[in-house]
C-alpha atoms as a PDB file:
ATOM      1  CA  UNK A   1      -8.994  -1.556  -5.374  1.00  0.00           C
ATOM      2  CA  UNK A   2      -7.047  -1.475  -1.977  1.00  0.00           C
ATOM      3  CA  UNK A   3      -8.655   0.943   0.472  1.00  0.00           C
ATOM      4  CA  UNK A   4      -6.203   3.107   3.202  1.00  0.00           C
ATOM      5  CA  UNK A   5      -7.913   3.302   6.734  1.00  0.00           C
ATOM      6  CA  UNK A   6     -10.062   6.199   7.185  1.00  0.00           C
ATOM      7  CA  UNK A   7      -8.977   8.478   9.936  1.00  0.00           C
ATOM      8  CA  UNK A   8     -11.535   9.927  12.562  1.00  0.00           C
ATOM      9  CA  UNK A   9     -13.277  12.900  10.802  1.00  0.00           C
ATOM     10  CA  UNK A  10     -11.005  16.003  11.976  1.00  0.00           C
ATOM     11  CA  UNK A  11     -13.156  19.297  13.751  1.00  0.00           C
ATOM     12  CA  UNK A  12     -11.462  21.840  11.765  1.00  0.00           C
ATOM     13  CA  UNK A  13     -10.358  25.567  12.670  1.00  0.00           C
ATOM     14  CA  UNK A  14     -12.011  26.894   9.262  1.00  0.00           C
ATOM     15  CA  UNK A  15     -10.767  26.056   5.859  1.00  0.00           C
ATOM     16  CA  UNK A  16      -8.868  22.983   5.497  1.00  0.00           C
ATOM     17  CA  UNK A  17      -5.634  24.769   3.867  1.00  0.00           C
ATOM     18  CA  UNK A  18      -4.016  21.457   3.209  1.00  0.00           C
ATOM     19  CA  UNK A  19      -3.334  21.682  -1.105  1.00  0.00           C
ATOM     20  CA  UNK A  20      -3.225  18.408  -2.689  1.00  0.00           C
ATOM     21  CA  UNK A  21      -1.679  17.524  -5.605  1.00  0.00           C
ATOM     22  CA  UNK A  22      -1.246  14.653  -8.242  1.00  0.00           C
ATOM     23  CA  UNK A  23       1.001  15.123 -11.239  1.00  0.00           C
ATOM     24  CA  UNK A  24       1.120  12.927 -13.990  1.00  0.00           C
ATOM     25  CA  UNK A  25       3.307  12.583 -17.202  1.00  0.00           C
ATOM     26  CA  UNK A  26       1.681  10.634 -19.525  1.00  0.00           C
ATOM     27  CA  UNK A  27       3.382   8.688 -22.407  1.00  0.00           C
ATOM     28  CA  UNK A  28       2.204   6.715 -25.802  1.00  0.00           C
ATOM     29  CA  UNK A  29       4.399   5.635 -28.424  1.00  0.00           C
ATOM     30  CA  UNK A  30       4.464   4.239 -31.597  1.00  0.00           C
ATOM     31  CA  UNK A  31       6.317   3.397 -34.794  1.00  0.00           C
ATOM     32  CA  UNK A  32       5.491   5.114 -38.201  1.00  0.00           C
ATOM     33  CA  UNK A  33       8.152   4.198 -40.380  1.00  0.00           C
ATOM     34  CA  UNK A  34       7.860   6.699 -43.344  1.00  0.00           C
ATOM     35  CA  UNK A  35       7.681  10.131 -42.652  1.00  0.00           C
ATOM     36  CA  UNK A  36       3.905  10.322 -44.316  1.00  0.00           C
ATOM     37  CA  UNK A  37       3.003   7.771 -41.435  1.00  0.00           C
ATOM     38  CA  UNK A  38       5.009   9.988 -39.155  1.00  0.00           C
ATOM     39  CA  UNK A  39       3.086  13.283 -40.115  1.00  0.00           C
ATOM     40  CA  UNK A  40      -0.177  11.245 -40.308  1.00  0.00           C
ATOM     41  CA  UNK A  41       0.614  10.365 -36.164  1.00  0.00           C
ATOM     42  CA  UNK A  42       1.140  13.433 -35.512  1.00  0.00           C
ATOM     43  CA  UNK A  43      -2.024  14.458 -37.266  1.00  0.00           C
ATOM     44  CA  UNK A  44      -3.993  11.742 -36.122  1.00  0.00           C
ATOM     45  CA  UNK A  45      -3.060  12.648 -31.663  1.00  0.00           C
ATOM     46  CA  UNK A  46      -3.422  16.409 -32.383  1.00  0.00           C
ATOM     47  CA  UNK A  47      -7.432  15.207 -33.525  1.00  0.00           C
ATOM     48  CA  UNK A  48      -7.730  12.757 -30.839  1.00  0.00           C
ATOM     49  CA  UNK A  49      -6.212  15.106 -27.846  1.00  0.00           C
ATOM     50  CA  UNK A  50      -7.289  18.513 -29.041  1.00  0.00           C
ATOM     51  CA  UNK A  51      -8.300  21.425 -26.625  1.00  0.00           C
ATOM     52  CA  UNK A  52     -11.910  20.180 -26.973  1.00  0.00           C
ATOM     53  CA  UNK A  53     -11.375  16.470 -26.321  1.00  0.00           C
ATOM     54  CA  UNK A  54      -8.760  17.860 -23.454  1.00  0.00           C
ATOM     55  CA  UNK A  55     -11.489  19.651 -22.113  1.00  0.00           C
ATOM     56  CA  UNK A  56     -14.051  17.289 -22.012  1.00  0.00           C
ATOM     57  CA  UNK A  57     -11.640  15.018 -19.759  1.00  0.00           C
ATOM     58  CA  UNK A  58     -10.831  17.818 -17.582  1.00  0.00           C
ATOM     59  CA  UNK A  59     -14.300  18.224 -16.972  1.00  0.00           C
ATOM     60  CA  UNK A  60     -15.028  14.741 -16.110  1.00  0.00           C
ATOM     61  CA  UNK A  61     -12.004  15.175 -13.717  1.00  0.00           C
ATOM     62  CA  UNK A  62     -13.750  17.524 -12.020  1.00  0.00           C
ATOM     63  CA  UNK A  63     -16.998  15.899 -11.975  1.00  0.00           C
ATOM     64  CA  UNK A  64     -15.318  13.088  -9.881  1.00  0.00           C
ATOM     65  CA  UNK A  65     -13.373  14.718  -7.344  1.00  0.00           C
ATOM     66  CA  UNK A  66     -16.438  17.006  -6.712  1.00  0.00           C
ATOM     67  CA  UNK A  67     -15.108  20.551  -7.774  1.00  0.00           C
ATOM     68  CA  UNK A  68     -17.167  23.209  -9.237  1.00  0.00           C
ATOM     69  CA  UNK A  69     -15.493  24.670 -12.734  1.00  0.00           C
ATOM     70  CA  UNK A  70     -14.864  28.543 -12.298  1.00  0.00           C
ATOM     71  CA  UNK A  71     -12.789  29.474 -15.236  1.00  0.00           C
ATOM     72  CA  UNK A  72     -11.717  27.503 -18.610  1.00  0.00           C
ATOM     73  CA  UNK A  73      -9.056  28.310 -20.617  1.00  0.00           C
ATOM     74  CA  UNK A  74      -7.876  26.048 -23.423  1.00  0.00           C
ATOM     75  CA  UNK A  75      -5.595  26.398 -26.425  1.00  0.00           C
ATOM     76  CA  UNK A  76      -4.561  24.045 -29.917  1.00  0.00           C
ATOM     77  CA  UNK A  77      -0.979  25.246 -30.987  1.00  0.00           C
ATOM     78  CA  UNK A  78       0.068  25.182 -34.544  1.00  0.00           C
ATOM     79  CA  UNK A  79       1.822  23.270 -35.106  1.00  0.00           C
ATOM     80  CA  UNK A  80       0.987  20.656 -33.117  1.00  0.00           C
ATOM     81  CA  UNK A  81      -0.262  20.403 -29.229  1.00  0.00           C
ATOM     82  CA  UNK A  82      -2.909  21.552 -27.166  1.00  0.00           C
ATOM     83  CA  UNK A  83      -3.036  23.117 -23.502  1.00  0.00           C
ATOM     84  CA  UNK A  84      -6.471  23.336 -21.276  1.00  0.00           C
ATOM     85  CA  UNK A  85      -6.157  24.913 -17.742  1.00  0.00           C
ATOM     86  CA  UNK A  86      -9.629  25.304 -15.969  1.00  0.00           C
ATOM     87  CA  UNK A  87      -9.972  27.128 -12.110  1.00  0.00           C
ATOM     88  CA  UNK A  88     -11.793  24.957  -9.730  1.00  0.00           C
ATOM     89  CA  UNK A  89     -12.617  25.683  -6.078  1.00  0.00           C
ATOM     90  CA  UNK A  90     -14.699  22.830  -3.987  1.00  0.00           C
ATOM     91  CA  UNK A  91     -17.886  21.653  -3.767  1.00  0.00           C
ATOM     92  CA  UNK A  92     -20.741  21.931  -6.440  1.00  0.00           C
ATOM     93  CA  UNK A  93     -22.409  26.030  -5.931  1.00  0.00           C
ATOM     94  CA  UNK A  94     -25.883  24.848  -7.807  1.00  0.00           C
ATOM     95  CA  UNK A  95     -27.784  28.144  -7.622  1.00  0.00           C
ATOM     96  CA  UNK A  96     -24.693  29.915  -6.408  1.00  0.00           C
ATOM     97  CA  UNK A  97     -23.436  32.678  -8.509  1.00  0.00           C
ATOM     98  CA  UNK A  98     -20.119  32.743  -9.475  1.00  0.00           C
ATOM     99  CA  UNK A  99     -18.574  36.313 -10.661  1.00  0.00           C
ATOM    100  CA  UNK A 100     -16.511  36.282 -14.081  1.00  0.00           C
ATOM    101  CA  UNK A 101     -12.840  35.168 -13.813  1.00  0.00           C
ATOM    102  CA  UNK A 102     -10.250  37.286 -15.335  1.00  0.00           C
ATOM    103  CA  UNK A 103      -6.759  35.808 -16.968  1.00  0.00           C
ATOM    104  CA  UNK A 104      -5.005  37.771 -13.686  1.00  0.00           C
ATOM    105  CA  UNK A 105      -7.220  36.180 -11.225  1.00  0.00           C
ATOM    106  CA  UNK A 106      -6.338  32.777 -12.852  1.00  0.00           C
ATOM    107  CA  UNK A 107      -2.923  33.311 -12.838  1.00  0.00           C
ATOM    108  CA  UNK A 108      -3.054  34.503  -9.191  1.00  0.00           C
ATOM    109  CA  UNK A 109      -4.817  31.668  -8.201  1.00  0.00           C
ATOM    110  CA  UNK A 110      -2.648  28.837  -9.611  1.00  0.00           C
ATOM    111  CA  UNK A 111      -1.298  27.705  -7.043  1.00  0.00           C
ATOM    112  CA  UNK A 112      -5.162  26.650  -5.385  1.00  0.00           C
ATOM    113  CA  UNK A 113      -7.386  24.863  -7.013  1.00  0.00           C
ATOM    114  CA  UNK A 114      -6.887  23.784 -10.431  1.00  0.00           C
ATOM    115  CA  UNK A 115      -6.510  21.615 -13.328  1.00  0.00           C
ATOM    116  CA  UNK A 116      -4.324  21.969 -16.446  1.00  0.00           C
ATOM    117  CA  UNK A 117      -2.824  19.545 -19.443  1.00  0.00           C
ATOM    118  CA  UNK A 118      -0.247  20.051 -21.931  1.00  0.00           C
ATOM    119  CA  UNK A 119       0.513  18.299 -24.827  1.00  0.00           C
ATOM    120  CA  UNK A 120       3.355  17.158 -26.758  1.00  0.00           C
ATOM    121  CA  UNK A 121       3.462  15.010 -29.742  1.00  0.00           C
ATOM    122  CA  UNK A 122       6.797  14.693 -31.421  1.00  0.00           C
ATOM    123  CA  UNK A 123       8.821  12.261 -33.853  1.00  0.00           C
ATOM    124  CA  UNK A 124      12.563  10.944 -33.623  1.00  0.00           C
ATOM    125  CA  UNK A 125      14.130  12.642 -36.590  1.00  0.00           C
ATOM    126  CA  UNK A 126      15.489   9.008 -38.268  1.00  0.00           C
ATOM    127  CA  UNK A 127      14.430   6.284 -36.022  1.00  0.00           C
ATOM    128  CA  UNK A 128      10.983   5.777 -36.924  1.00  0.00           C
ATOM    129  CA  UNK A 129       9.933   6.368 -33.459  1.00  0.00           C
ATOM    130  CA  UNK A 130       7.272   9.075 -31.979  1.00  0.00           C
ATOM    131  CA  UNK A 131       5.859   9.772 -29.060  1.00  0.00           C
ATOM    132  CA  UNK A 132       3.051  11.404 -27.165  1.00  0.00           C
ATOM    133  CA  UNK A 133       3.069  12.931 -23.741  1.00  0.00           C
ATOM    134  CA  UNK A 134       1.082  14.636 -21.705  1.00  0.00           C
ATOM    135  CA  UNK A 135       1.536  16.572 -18.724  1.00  0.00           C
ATOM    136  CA  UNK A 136      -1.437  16.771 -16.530  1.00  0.00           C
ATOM    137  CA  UNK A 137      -1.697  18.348 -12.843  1.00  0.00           C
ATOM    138  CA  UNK A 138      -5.026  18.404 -10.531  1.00  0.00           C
ATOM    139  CA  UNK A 139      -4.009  20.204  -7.798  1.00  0.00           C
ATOM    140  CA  UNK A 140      -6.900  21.043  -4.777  1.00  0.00           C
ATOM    141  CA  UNK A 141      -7.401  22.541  -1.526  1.00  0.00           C
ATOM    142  CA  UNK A 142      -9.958  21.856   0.882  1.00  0.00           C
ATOM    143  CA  UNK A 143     -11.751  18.370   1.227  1.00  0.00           C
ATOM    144  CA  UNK A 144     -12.061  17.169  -2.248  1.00  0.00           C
ATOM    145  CA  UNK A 145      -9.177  14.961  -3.260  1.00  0.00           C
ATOM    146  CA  UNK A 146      -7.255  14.472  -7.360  1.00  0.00           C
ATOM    147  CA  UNK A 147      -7.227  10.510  -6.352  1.00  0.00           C
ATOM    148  CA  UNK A 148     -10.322  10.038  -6.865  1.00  0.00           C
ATOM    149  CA  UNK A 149     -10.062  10.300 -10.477  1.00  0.00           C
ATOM    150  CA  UNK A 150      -6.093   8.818 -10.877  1.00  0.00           C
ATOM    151  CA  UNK A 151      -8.038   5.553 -12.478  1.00  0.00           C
ATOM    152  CA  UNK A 152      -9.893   7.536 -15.101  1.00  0.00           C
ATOM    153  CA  UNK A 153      -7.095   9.906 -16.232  1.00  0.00           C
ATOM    154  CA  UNK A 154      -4.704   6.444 -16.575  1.00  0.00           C
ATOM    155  CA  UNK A 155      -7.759   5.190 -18.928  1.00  0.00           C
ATOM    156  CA  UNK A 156      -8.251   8.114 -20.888  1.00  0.00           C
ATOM    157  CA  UNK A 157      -5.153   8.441 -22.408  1.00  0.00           C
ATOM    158  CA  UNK A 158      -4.350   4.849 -22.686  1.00  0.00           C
ATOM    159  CA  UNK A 159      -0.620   5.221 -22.085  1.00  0.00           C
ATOM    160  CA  UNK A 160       2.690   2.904 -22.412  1.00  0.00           C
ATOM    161  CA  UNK A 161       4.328   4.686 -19.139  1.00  0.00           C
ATOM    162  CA  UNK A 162       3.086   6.772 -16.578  1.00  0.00           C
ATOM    163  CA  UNK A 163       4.549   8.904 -14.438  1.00  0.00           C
ATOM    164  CA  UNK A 164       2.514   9.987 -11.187  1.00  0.00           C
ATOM    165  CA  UNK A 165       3.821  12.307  -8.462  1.00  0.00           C
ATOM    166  CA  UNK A 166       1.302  12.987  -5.343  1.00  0.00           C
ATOM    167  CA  UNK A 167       2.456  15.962  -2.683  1.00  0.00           C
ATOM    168  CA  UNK A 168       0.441  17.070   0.159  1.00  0.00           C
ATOM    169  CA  UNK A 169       1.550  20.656   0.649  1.00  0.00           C
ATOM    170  CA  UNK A 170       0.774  23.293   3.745  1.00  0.00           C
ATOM    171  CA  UNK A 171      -0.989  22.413   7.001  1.00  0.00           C
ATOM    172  CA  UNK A 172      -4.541  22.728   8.537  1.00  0.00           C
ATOM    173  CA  UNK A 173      -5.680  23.484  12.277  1.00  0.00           C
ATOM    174  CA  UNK A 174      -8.152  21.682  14.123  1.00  0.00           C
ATOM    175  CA  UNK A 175     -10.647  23.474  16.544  1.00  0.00           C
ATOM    176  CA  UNK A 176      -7.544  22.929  19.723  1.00  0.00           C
ATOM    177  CA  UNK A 177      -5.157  24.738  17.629  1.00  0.00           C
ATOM    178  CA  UNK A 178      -2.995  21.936  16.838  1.00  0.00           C
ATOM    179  CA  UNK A 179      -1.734  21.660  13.133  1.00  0.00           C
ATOM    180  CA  UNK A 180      -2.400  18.683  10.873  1.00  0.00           C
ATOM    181  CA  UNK A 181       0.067  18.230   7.838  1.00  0.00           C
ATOM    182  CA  UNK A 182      -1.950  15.322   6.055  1.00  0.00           C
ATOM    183  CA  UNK A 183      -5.447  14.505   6.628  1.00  0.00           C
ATOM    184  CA  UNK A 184      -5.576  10.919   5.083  1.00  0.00           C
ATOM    185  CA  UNK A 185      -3.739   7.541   5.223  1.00  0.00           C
ATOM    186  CA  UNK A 186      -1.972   6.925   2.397  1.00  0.00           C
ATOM    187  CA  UNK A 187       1.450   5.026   1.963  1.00  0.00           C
ATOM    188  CA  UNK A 188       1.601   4.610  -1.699  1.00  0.00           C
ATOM    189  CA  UNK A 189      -0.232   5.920  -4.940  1.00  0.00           C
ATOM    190  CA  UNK A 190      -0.646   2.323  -5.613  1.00  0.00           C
ATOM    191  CA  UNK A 191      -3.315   1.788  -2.847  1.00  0.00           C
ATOM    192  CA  UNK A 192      -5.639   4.435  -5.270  1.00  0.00           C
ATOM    193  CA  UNK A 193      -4.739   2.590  -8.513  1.00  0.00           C
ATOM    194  CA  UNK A 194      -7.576  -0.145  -9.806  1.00  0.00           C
ATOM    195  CA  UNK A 195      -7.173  -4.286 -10.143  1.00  0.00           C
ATOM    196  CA  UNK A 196      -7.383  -3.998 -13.696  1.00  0.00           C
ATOM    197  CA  UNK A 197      -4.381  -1.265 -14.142  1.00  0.00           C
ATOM    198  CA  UNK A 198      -2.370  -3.144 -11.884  1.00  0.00           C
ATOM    199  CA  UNK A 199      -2.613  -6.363 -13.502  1.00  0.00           C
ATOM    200  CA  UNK A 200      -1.760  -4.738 -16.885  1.00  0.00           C
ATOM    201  CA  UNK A 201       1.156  -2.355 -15.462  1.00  0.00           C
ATOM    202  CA  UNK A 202       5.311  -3.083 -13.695  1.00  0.00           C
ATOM    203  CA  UNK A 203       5.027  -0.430 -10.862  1.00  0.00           C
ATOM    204  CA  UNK A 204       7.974   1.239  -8.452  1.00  0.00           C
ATOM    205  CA  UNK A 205       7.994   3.814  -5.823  1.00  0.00           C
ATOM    206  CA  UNK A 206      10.035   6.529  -4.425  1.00  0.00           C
ATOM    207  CA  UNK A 207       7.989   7.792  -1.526  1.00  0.00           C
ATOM    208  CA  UNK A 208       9.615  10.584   0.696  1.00  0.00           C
ATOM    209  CA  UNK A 209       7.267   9.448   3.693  1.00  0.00           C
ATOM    210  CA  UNK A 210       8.254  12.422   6.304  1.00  0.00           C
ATOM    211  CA  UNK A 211       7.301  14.963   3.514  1.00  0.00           C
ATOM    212  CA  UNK A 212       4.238  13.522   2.230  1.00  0.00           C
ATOM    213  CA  UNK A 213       5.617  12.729  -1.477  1.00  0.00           C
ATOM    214  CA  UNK A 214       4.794  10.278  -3.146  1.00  0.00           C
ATOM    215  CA  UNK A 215       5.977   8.775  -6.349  1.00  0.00           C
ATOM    216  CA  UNK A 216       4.967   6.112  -8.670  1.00  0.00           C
ATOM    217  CA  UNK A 217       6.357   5.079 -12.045  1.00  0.00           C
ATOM    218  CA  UNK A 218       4.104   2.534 -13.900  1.00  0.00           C
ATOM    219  CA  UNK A 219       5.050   0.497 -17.805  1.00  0.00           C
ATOM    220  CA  UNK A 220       2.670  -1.794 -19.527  1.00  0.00           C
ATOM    221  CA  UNK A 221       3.930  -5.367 -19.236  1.00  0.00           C
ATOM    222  CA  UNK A 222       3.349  -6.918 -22.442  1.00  0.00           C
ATOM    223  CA  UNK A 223       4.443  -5.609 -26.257  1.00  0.00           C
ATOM    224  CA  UNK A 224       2.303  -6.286 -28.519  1.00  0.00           C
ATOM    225  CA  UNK A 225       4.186  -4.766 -31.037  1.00  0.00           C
ATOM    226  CA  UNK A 226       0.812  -4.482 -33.592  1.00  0.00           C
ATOM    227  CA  UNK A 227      -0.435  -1.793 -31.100  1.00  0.00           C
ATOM    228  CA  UNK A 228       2.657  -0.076 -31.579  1.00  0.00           C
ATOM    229  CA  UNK A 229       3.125   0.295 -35.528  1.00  0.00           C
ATOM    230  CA  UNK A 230       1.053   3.089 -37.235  1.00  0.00           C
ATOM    231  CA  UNK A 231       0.392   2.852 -40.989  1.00  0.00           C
ATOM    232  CA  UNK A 232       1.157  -1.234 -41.145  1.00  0.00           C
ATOM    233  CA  UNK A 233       0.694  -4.208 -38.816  1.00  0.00           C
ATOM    234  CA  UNK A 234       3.237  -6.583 -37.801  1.00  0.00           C
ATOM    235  CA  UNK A 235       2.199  -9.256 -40.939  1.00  0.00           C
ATOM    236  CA  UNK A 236       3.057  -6.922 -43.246  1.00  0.00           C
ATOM    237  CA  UNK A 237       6.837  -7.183 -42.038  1.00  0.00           C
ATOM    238  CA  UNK A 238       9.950  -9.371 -42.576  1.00  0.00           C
ATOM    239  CA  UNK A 239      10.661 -11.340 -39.530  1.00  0.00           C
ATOM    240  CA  UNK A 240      13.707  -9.808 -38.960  1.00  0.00           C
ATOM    241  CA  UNK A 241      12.485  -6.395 -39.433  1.00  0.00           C
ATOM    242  CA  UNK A 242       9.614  -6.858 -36.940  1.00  0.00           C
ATOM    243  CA  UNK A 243      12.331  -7.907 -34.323  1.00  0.00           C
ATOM    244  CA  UNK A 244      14.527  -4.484 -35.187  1.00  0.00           C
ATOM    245  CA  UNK A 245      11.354  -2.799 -34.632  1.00  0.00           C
ATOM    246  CA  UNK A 246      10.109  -4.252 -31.326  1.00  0.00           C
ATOM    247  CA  UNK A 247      13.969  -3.624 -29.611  1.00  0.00           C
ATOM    248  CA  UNK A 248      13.858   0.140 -30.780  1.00  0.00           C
ATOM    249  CA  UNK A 249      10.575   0.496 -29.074  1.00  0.00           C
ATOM    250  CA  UNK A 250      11.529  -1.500 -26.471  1.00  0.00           C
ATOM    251  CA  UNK A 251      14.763   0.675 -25.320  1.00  0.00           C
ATOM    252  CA  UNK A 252      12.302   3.527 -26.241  1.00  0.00           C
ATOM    253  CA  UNK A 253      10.131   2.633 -23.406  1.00  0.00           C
ATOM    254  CA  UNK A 254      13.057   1.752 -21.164  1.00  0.00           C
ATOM    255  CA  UNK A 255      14.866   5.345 -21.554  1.00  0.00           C
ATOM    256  CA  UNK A 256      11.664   6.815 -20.536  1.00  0.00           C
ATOM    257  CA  UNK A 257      10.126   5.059 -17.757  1.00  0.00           C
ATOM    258  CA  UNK A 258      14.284   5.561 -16.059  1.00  0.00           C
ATOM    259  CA  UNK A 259      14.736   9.032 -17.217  1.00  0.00           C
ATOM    260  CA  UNK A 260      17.970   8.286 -18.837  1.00  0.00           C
ATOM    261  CA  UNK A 261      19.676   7.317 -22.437  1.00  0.00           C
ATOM    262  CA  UNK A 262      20.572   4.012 -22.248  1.00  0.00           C
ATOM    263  CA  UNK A 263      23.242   2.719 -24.341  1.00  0.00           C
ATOM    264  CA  UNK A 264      22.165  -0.002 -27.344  1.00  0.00           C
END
């Protein structure tokens, strides 16, 4: 994994105020032809990305980065979908106690430290196609960075497209006075993303360098359609209709990873 240079270690005024923040939306699709195969997808994602399994993640997330879980809040929807949104503030308190959390003091600190995912599995209504995505933010102040665990949240959800935005927000004052907008080298999400992902994924970037944004949109590079079809595998099909099938989840793909419909 490519390594940024590591700045001198700032002498801060305080805090470090800076709030840093990676967004991802997360994508997996597949074909169920019949609507039982459909409804048995649907099933089958709301078991496998529930608000226990979400949580589970989230708390792994935070494990990495080095954040100590204050609050958890998590939710299944009927009838389908799942949110988890857990309050994190840095460093591990062992031995520290840590008062109770309210729903107000969560919602009044949202926009600190803290981790959320939503869900949303859906079907196209005649085209065989459905989709999962999953919207998942890790946003921190302070020291501990949401890069650190950008390799296990691609891996976890084992996704077709991904869709990461990175912001470094606010400023922070060294011990002089003088403010510091960013407080490590980075010129690219890419230089945080693992060998192994890269040689699997097609990556671009739209980096907004004097604002510190950064953004990355990643696509698997190979089809293999049998990973795609739910309920049957590619031997089961006509020739023809395995073709038909691979170019509808083909354009699939290529509407989302440009954000656009594209015309067949």
């Amino acid at each position: 994994m490519a390594k940024p240079t590591n700045n001198p270690k700032l002498k801060l005024l305080g805090f470090n105020n800076l709030t840093k923040t990676l967004s991802f939306n997360i994508y997996d699709i597949c074909y169920a032809r019949s609507q039982q195969h459909q409804q048995e997808y649907i099933e089958y994602i709301d078991e496998a990305y529930n608000a226990e399994r979400l949580t589970t993640i989230l708390t792994e997330v935070a494990d990495i980065i080095g954040a100590n879980i204050l609050n958890t809040a998590r939710q299944d929807y009927d009838p389908q979908g799942a949110s988890v949104t857990m309050l994190i503030s840095e460093g591990h308190h062992d031995g520290l106690h840590v008062p109770h959390v309210d729903k107000e003091d969560v919602v009044m600190h949202m926009d600190k430290s803290h981790i959320t995912v939503h869900t949303y599995p859906e079907t196209h209504p005649d085209a065989g196609i459905s989709t999962f995505r999953a919207d998942i933010d890790v946003s921190t102040c302070g020291k501990i960075s949401p890069l650190k665990a950008l390799n296990y949240l691609i891996k976890s959800f084992e996704s077709d497209i991904v869709v990461m935005d990175y912001r470094v927000r606010g400023f922070t004052r060294n011990v002089r006075g003088m403010k510091h907008f960013i407080d490590h080298s980075i010129d690219s999400i890419q230089n945080f993303i693992s060998r192994d992902i890269k040689d699997r994924y097609d990556m671009v970037d739209v980096n907004v360098y004097q604002e510190n944004i950064f953004h990355t949109k990643m696509r698997l590079k190979e089809l293999d359609l049998d990973t795609y079809l739910f309920g049957e595998g590619v031997s089961e099909l006509p020739p023809r209709e395995a073709k038909r099938i691979r170019e509808r989840v083909n354009h699939e793909i290529m509407e989302i990873f440009y954000g656009r419909n594209i015309q067949r």
